[in-house]
Each structure stands twice: as structure tokens, then as C-alpha cells.
N, C-alpha and C. Protein backbone atom coordinates (compact mmCIF):
# COMPACT_ATOMS: atom_id res chain seq x y z
N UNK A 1 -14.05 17.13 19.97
CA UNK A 1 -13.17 17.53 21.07
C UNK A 1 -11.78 17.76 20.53
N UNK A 2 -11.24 18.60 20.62
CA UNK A 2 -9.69 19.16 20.38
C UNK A 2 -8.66 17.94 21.38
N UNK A 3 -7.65 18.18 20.95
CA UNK A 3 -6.84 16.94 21.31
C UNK A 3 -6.24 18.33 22.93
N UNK A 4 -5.20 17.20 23.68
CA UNK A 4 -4.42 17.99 24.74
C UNK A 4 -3.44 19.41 24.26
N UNK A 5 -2.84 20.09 25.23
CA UNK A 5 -2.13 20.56 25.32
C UNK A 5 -0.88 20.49 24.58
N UNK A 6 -0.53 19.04 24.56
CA UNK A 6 0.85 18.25 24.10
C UNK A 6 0.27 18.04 22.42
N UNK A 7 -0.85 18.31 21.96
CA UNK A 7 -1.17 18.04 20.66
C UNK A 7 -1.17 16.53 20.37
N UNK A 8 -1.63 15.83 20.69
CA UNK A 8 -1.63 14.44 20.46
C UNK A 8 -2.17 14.37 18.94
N UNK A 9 -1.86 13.58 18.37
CA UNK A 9 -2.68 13.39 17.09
C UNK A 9 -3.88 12.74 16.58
N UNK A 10 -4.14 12.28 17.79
CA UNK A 10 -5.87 11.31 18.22
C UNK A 10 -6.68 12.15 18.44
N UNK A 11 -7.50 12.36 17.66
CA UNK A 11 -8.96 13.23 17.99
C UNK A 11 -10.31 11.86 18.33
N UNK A 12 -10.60 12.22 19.49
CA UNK A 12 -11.64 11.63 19.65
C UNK A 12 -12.98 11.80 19.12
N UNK A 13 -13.58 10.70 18.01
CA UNK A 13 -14.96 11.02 17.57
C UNK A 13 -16.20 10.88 18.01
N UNK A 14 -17.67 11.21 17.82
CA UNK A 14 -18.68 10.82 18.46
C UNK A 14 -18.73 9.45 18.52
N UNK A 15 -18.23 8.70 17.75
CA UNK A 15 -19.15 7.39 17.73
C UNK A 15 -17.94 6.71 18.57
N UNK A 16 -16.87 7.02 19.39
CA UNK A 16 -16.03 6.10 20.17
C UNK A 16 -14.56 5.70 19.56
N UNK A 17 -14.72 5.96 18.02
CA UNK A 17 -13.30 6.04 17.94
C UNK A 17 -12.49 7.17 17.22
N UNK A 18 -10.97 6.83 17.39
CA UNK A 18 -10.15 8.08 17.48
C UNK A 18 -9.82 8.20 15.76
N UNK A 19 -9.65 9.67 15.44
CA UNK A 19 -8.80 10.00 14.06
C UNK A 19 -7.62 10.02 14.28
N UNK A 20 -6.54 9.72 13.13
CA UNK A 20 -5.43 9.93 13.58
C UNK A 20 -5.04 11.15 12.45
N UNK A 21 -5.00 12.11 13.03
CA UNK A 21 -4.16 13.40 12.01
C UNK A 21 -2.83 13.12 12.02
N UNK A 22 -2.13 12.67 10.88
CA UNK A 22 -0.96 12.54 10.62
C UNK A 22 -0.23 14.41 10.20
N UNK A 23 -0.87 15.09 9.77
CA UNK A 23 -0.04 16.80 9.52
C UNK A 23 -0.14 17.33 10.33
N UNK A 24 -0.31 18.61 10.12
CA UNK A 24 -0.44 19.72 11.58
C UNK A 24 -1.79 19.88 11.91
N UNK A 25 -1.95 20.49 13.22
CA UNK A 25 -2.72 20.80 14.09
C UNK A 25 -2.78 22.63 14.12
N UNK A 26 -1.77 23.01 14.14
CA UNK A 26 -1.22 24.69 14.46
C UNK A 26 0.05 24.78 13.99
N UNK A 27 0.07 26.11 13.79
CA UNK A 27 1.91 26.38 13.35
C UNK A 27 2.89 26.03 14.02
N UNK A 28 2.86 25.85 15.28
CA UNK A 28 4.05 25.42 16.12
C UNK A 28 4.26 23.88 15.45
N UNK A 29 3.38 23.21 15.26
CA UNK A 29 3.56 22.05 14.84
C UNK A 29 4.18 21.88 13.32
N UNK A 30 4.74 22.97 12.69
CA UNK A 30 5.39 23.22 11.27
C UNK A 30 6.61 24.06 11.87
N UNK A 31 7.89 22.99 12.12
CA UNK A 31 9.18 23.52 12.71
C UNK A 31 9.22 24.06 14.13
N UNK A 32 10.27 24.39 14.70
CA UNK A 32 10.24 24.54 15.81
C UNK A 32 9.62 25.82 16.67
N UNK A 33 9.65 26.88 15.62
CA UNK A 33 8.96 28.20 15.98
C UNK A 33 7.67 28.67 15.67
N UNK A 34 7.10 29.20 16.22
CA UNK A 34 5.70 29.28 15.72
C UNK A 34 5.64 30.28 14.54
N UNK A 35 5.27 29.79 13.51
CA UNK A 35 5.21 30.00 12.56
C UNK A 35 6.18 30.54 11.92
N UNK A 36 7.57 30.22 11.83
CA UNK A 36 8.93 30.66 11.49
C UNK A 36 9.55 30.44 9.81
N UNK A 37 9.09 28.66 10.60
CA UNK A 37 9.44 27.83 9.14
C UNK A 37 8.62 27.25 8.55
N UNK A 38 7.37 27.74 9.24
CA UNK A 38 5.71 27.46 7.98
C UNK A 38 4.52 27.18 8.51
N UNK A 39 3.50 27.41 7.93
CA UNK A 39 2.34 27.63 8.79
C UNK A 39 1.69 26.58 8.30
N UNK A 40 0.58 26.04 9.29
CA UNK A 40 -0.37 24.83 9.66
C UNK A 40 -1.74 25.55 8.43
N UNK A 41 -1.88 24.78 7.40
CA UNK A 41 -3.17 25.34 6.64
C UNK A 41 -3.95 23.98 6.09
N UNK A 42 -5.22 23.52 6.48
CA UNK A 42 -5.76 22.61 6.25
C UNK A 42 -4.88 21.35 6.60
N UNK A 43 -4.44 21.06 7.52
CA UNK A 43 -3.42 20.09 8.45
C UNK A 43 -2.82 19.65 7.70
N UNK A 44 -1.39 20.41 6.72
CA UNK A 44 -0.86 20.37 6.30
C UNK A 44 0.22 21.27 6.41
N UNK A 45 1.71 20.89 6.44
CA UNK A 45 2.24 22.59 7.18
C UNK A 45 3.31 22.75 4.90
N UNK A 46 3.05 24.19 5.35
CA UNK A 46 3.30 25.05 4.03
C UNK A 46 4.45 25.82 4.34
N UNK A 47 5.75 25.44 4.03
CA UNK A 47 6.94 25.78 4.42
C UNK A 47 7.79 26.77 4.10
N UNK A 48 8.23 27.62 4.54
CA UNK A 48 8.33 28.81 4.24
C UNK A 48 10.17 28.48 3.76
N UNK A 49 10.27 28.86 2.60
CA UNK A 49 12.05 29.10 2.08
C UNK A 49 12.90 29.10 3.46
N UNK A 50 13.53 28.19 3.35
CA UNK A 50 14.31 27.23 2.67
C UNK A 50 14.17 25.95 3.33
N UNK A 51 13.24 26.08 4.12
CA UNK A 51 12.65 25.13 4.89
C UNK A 51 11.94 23.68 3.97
N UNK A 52 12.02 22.18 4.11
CA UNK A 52 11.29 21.63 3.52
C UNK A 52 10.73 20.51 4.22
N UNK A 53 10.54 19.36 4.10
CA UNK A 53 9.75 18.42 4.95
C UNK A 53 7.83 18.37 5.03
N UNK A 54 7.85 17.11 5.59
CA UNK A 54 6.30 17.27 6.35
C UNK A 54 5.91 17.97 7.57
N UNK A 55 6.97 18.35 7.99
CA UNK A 55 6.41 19.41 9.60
C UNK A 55 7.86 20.55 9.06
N UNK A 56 8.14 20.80 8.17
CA UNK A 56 9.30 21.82 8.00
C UNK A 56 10.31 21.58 8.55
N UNK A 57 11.18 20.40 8.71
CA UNK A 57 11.91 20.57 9.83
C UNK A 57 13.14 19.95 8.87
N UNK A 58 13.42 20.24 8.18
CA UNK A 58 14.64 20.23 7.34
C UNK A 58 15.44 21.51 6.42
N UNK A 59 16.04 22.16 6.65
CA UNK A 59 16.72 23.33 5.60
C UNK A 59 17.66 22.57 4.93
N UNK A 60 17.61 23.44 3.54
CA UNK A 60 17.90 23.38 2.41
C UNK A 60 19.56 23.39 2.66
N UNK A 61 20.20 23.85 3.33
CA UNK A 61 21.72 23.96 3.50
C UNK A 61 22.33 23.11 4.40
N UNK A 62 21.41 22.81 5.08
CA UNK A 62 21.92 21.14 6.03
C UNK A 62 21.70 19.72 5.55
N UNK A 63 20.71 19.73 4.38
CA UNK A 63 20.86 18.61 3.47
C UNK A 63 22.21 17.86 3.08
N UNK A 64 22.17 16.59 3.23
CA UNK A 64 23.29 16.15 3.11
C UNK A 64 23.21 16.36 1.10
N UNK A 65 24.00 16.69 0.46
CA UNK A 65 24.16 16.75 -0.96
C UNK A 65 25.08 15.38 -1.53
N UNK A 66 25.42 14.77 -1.02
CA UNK A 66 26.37 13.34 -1.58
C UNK A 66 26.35 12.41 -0.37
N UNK A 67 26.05 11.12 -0.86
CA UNK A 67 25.11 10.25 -0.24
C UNK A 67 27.03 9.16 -0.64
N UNK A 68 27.70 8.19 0.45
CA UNK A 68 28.54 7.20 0.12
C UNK A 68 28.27 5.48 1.29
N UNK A 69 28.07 5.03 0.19
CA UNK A 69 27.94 3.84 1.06
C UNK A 69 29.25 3.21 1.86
N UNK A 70 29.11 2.79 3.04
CA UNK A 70 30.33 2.39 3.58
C UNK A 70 30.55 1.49 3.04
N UNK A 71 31.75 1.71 2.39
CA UNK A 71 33.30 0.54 1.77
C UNK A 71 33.53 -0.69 2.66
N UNK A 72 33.12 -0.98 4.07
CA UNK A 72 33.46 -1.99 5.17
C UNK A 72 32.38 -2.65 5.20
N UNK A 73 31.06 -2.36 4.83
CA UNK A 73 29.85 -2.97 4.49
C UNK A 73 29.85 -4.04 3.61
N UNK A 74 29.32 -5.49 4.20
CA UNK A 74 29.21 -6.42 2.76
C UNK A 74 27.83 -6.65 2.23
N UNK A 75 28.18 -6.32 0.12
CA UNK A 75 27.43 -6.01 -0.14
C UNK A 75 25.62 -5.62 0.04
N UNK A 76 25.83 -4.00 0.11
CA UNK A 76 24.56 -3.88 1.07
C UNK A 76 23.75 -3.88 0.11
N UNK A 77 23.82 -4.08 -1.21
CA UNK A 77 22.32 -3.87 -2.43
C UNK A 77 22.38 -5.49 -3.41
N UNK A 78 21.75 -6.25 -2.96
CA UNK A 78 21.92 -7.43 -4.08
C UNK A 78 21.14 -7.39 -4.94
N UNK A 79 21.80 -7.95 -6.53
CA UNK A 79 20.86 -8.00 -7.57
C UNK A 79 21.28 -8.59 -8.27
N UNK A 80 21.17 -8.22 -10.20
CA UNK A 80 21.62 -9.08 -10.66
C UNK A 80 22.85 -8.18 -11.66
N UNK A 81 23.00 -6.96 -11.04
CA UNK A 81 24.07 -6.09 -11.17
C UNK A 81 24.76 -5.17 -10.19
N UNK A 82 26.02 -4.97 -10.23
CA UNK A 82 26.61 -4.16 -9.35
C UNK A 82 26.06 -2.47 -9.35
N UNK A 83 25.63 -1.97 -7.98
CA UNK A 83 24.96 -1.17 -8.08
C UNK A 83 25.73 0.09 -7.48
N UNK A 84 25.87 1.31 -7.84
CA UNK A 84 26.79 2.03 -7.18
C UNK A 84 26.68 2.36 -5.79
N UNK A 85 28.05 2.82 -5.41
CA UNK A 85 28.33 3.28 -3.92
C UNK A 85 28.63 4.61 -3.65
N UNK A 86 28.09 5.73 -4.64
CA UNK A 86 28.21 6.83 -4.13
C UNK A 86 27.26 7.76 -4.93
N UNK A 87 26.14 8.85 -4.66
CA UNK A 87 25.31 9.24 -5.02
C UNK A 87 24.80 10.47 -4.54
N UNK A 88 24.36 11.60 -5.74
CA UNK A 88 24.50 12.88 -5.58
C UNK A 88 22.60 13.19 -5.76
N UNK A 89 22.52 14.13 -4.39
CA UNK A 89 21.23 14.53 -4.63
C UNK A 89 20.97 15.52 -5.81
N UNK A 90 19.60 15.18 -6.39
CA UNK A 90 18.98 16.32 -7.42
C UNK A 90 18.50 17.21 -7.34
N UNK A 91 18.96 18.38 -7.56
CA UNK A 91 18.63 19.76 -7.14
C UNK A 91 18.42 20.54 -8.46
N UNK A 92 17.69 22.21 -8.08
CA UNK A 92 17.30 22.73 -8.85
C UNK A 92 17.92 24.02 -8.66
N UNK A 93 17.86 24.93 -9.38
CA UNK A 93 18.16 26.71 -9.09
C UNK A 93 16.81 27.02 -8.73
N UNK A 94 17.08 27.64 -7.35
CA UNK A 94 15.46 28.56 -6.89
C UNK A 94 16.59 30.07 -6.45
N UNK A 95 15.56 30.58 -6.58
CA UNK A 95 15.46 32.16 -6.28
C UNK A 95 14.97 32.43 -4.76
N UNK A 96 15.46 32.46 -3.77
CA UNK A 96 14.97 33.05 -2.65
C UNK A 96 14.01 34.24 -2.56
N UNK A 97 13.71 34.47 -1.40
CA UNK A 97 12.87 35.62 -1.41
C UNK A 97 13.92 37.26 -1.19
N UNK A 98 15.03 36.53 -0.54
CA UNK A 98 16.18 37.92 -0.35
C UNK A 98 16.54 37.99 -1.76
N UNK A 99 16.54 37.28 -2.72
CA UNK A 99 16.85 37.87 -3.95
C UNK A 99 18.25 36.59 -4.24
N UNK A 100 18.84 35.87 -3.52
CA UNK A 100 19.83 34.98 -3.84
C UNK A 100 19.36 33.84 -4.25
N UNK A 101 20.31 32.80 -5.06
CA UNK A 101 20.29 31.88 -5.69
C UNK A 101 20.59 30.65 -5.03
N UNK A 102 19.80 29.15 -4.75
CA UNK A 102 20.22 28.34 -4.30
C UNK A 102 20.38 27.21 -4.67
N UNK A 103 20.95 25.98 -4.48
CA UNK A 103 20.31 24.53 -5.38
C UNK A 103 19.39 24.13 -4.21
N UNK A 104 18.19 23.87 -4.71
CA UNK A 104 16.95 23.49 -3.62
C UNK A 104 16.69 22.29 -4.12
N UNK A 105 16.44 21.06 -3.68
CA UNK A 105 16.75 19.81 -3.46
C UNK A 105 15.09 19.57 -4.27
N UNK A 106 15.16 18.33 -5.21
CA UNK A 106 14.10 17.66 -5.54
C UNK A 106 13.37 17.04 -5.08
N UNK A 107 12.12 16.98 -4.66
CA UNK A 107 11.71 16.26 -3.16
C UNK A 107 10.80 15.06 -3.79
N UNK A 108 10.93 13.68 -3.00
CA UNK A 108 9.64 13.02 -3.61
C UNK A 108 9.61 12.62 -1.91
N UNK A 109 8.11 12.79 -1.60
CA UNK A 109 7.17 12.55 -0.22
C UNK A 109 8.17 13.39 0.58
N UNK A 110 8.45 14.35 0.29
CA UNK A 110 9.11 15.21 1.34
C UNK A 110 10.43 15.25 1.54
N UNK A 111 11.59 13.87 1.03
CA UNK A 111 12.98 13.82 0.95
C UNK A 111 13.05 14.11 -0.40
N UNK A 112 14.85 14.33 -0.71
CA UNK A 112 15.83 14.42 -1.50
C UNK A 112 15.71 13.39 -2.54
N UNK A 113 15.54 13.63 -3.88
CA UNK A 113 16.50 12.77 -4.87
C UNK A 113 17.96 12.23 -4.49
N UNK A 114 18.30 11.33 -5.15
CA UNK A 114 19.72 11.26 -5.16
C UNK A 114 20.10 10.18 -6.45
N UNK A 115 21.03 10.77 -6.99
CA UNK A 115 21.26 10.04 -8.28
C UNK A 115 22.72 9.45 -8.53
N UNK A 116 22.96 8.22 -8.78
CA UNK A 116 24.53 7.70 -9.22
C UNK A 116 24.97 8.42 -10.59
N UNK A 117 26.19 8.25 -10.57
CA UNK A 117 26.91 8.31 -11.89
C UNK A 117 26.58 7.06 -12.66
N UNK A 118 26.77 7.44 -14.25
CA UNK A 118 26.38 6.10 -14.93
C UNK A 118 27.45 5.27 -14.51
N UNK A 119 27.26 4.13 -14.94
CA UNK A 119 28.63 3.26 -15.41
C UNK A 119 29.03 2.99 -16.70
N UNK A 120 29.89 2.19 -16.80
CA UNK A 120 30.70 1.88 -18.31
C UNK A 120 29.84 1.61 -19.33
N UNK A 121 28.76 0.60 -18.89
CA UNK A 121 27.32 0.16 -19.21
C UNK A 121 26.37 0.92 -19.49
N UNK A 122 26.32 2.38 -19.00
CA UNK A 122 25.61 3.61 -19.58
C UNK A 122 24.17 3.26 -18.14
N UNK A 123 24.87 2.33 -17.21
CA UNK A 123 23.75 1.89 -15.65
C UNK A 123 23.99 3.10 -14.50
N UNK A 124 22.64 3.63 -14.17
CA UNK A 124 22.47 4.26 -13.41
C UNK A 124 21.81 3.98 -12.00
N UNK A 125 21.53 4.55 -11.34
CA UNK A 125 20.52 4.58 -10.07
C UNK A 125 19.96 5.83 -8.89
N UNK A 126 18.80 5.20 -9.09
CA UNK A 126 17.97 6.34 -8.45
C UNK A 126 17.39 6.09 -7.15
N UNK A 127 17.71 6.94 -5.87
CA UNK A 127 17.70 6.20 -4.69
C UNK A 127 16.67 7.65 -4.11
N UNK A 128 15.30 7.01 -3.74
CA UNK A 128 14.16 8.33 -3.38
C UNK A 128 13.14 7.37 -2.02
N UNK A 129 12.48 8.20 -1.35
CA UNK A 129 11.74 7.60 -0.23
C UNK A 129 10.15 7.28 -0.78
N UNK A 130 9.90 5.98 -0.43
CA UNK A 130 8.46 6.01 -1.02
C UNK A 130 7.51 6.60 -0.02
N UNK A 131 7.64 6.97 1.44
CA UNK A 131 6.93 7.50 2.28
C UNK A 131 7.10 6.36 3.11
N UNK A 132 7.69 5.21 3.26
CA UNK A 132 7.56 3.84 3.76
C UNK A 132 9.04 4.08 4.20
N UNK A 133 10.00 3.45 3.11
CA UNK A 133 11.34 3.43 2.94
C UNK A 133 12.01 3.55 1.59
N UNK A 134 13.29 3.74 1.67
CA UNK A 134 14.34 4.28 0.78
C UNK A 134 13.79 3.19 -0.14
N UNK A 135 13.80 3.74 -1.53
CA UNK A 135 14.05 2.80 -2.29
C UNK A 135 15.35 3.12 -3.49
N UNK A 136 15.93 1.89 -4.00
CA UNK A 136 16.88 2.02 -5.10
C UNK A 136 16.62 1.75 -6.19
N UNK A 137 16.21 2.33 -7.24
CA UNK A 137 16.10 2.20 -8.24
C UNK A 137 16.66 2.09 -10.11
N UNK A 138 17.01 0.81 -10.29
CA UNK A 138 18.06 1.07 -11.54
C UNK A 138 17.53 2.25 -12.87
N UNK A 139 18.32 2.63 -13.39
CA UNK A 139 18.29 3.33 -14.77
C UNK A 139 19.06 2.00 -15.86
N UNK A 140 17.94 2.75 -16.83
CA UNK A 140 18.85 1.15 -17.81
C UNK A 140 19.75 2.40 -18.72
């Protein structure tokens, strides 16, 4: 049985219980237009430039590019080193399809890299989404 109207993501099976499709269903379900910013192929949506995400719903030019932790915050990362407070996403040169040049963002599970400056110490950090939550990660 096909799910509602509203696309629910519960498909009901023969034997009484439900699937849960976590991707797409149809193209509308990849960004806001039907099929604008990427099409639904094996319930997975395939995102069309410059579009990125798991349902497309992020562009490449509204990405935040520099990540700063608030200064009024007490210490929000404990360890057994001081960890930085300001951090630049990792991007690449892509080629559009109009023929222009962009920095298109490094993705792990669908978000942005983002990387610190070293420190004096030659200490870095690498802050990426595991599909769960943010994680921070030192560089030695």
C-alpha cells in the first residue's frame, strides 16, 4: 500500500508492520519544487547543482563558510587541551553547469567540513556530523 497524500514515511507491510523510508518517496520530496533541486531515484534524492543535503534542501551559497563559537559561553568543549573557537568550512573548486566556478563545500553525511587553524602546537580541529551529531575532532 502507498503511504497518504501528505507522504508519510510509514509504509504499511503484509505481515502488520510498518517500514520506515527515511529518503524520498517522489521528487517533490527532494527540495521544495518538484523536481527543481533534484530528483527522487531509488529513495534517495540526487541533487541537482548547487543544491546539497539529504532531501536537497541546502545551497551551496547560503552555507554558512566560518563557523565562531560564542566568546560569552563557558567553556563549551572540555578536554585535556584548549580547543579552538573559530572554524572554516572545507571546500573544493567545482565547475557549474553554466560554465562558472564555485567553492562547493565538503560533505560528510550530507553537512559541511569545517576546519580550525593550527595552533602554536602545530593542534588542529575537525568539526563534521556523524549523521547523529556534530562531532569535534583533534588533529595532532
Amino acid at each position: 500500500a502507498a503511504p497518504n497524500a501528505e507522504r508519510e514515511r510509514f509504509y504499511p507491510m503484509d505481515d502488520g508492520i510498518f517500514q520506515l523510508i527515511l529518503g524520498c518517496l517522489v521528487d517533490d520530496d527532494c527540495g521544495e519544487e518538484e523536481g527543481v533541486r533534484g530528483t527522487c531515484e531509488h529513495h534517495r534524492c540526487v541533487c541537482r547543482e548547487p543544491y546539497y543535503g539529504i532531501r536537497c534542501d541546502h545551497a551551496v551559497e547560503e552555507t554558512c563558510t566560518k563557523l565562531e563559537l560564542d566568546p560569552l559561553s563557558s567553556d563549551p568543549f572540555s578536554g585535556n587541551r584548549e580547543y579552538s573557537s573559530k572554524y572554516e568550512m572545507l571546500s573544493h573548486p567545482k565547475r557549474l553547469l553554466d560554465g562558472s566556478e564555485t567553492e562547493y563545500p565538503i560533505l560528510v553525511n550530507h553537512k559541511p567540513v569545517y576546519l580550525s587553524d593550527l595552533n602554536f602546537n602545530g593542534e588542529g580541529d575537525v568539526m563534521f556530523f556523524s549523521g547523529n551529531r556534530w562531532v569535534l575532532f583533534p588533529l595532532p
